[in-house]
Protein backbone atom coordinates (compact mmCIF):
# COMPACT_ATOMS: atom_id res chain seq x y z
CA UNK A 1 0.00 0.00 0.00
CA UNK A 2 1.40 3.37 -1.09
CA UNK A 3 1.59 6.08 1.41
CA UNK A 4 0.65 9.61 -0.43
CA UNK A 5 1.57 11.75 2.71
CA UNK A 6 2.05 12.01 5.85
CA UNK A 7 2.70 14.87 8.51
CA UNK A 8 4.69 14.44 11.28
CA UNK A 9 3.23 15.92 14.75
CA UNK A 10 -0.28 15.41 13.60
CA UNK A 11 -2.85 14.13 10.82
CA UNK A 12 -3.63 17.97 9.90
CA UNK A 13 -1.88 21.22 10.03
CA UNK A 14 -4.35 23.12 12.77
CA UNK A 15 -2.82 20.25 14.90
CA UNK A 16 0.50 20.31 13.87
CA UNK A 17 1.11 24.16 14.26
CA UNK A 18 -1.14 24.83 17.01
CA UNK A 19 -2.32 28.17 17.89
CA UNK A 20 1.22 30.07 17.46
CA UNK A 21 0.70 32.79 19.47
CA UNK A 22 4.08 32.29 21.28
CA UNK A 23 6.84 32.12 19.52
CA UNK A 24 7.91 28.44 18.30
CA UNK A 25 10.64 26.77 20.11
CA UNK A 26 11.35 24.45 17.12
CA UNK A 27 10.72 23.61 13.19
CA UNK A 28 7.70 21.87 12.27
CA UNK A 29 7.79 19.68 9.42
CA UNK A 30 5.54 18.15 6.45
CA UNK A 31 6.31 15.26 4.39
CA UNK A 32 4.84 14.66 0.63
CA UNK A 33 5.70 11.63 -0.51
CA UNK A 34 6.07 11.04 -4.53
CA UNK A 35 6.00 8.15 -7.07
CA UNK A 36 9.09 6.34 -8.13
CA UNK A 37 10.84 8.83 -10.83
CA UNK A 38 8.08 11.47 -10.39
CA UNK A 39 7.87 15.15 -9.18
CA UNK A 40 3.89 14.75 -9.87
CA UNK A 41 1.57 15.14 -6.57
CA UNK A 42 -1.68 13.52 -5.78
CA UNK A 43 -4.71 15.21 -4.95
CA UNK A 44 -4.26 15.08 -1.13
CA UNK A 45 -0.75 15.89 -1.22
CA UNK A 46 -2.01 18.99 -3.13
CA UNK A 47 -4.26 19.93 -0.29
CA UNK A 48 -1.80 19.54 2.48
CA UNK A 49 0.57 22.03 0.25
CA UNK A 50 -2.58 24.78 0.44
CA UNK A 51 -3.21 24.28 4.30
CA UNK A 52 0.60 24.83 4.42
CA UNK A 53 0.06 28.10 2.38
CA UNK A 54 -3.20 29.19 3.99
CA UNK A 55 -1.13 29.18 7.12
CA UNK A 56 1.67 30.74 6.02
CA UNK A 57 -0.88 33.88 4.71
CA UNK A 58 -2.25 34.12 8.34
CA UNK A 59 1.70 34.07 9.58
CA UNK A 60 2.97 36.77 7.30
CA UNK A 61 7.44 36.69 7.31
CA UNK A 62 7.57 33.27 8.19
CA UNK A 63 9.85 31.60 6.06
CA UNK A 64 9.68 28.30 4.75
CA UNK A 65 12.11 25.69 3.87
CA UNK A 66 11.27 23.24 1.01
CA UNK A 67 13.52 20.46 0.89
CA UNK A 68 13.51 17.72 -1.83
CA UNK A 69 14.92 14.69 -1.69
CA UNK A 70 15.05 11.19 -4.14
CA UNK A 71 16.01 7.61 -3.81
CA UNK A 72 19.50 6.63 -4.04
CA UNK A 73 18.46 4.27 -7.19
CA UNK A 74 19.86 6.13 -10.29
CA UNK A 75 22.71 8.25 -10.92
CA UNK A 76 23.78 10.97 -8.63
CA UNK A 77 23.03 13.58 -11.31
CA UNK A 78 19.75 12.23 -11.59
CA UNK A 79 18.32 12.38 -8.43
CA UNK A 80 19.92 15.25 -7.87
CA UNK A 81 17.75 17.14 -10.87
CA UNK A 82 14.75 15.30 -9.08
CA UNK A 83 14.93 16.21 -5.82
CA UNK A 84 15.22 19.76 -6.95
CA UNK A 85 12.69 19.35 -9.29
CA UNK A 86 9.97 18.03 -6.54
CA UNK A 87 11.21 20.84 -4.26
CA UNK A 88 10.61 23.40 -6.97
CA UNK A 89 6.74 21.76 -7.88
CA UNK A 90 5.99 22.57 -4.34
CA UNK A 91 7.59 25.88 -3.67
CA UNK A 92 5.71 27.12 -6.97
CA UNK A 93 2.53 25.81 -5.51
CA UNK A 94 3.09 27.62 -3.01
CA UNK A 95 3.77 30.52 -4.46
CA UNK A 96 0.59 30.13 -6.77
CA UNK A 97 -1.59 29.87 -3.09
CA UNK A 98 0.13 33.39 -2.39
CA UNK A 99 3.19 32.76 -0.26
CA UNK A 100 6.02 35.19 -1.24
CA UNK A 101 8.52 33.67 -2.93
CA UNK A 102 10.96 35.34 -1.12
CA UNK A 103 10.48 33.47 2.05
CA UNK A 104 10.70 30.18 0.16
CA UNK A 105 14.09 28.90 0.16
CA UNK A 106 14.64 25.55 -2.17
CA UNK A 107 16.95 22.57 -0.29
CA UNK A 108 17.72 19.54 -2.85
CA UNK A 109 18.94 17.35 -1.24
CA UNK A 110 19.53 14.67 -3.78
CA UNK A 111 19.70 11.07 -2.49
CA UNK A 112 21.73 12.40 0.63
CA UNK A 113 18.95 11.12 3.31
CA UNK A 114 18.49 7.56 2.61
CA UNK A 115 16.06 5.66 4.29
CA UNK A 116 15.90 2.39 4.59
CA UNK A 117 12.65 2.23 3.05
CA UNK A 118 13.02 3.81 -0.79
CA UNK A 119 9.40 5.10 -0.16
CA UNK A 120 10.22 7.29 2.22
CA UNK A 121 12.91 8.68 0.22
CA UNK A 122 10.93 9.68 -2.02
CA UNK A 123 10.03 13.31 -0.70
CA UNK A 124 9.63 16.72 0.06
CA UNK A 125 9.51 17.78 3.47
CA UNK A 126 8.37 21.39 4.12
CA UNK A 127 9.69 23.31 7.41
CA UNK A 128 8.16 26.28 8.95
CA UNK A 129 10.99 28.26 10.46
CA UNK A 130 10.66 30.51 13.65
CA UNK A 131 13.87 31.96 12.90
């Protein structure tokens, strides 16, 4: 069974960045998960990208870090145009859903995070910053 997405903390992003009043102490994540080879979203990872941009609207100068990463199957070059790719389909997503692209900053990160499972390396994670 193929896992589309998943987000760490919580199963939806009022949960995983609650309230936000105070400051936050640390980065909270998002993983997308893609197909084999692919920088193509589903449908839900699609929505989890706009709750990540509707938030971002109603936190104005928070900067986000979009960080793509492939398997470690294929050539170096290859995943490295891949996880850059995927990183860039999201940030321009996001962009689309009105975060400035000038607190976007693109990570590929190639196949530098292996995980045992290729799945899983197979992604983009998204952090919110409280730098």
């Amino acid at each position: 069974m193929r896992r589309r997405l998943v987000l760490l903390a919580a199963m939806g992003l009022s949960l995983a960045f609650p309230a936000l009043a105070a400051p936050l102490s640390e980065r909270h994540k998002v993983v997308l998960y893609f197909p084999i080879w692919s920088a193509d979203f589903d449908t839900d990872a699609g929505k989890v990208i706009d709750s990540a941009a509707k938030w971002a609207s109603e936190h104005p100068g928070v900067p986000l870090d979009v960080a793509g990463y492939a398997s470690i199957t294929g050539s170096r070059r290859a995943n490295a145009l891949l996880s850059d790719l995927r990183a860039q389909v999201v940030k321009d997503r996001l962009v689309a859903k009105g975060v400035p692209a000038r607190l976007i900053t693109i990570l590929p990160k190639g196949g530098t995070s292996y995980i045992d499972n290729p799945l899983e390396s197979r992604r983009v994670e998204i952090y919110i910053d409280p730098r």
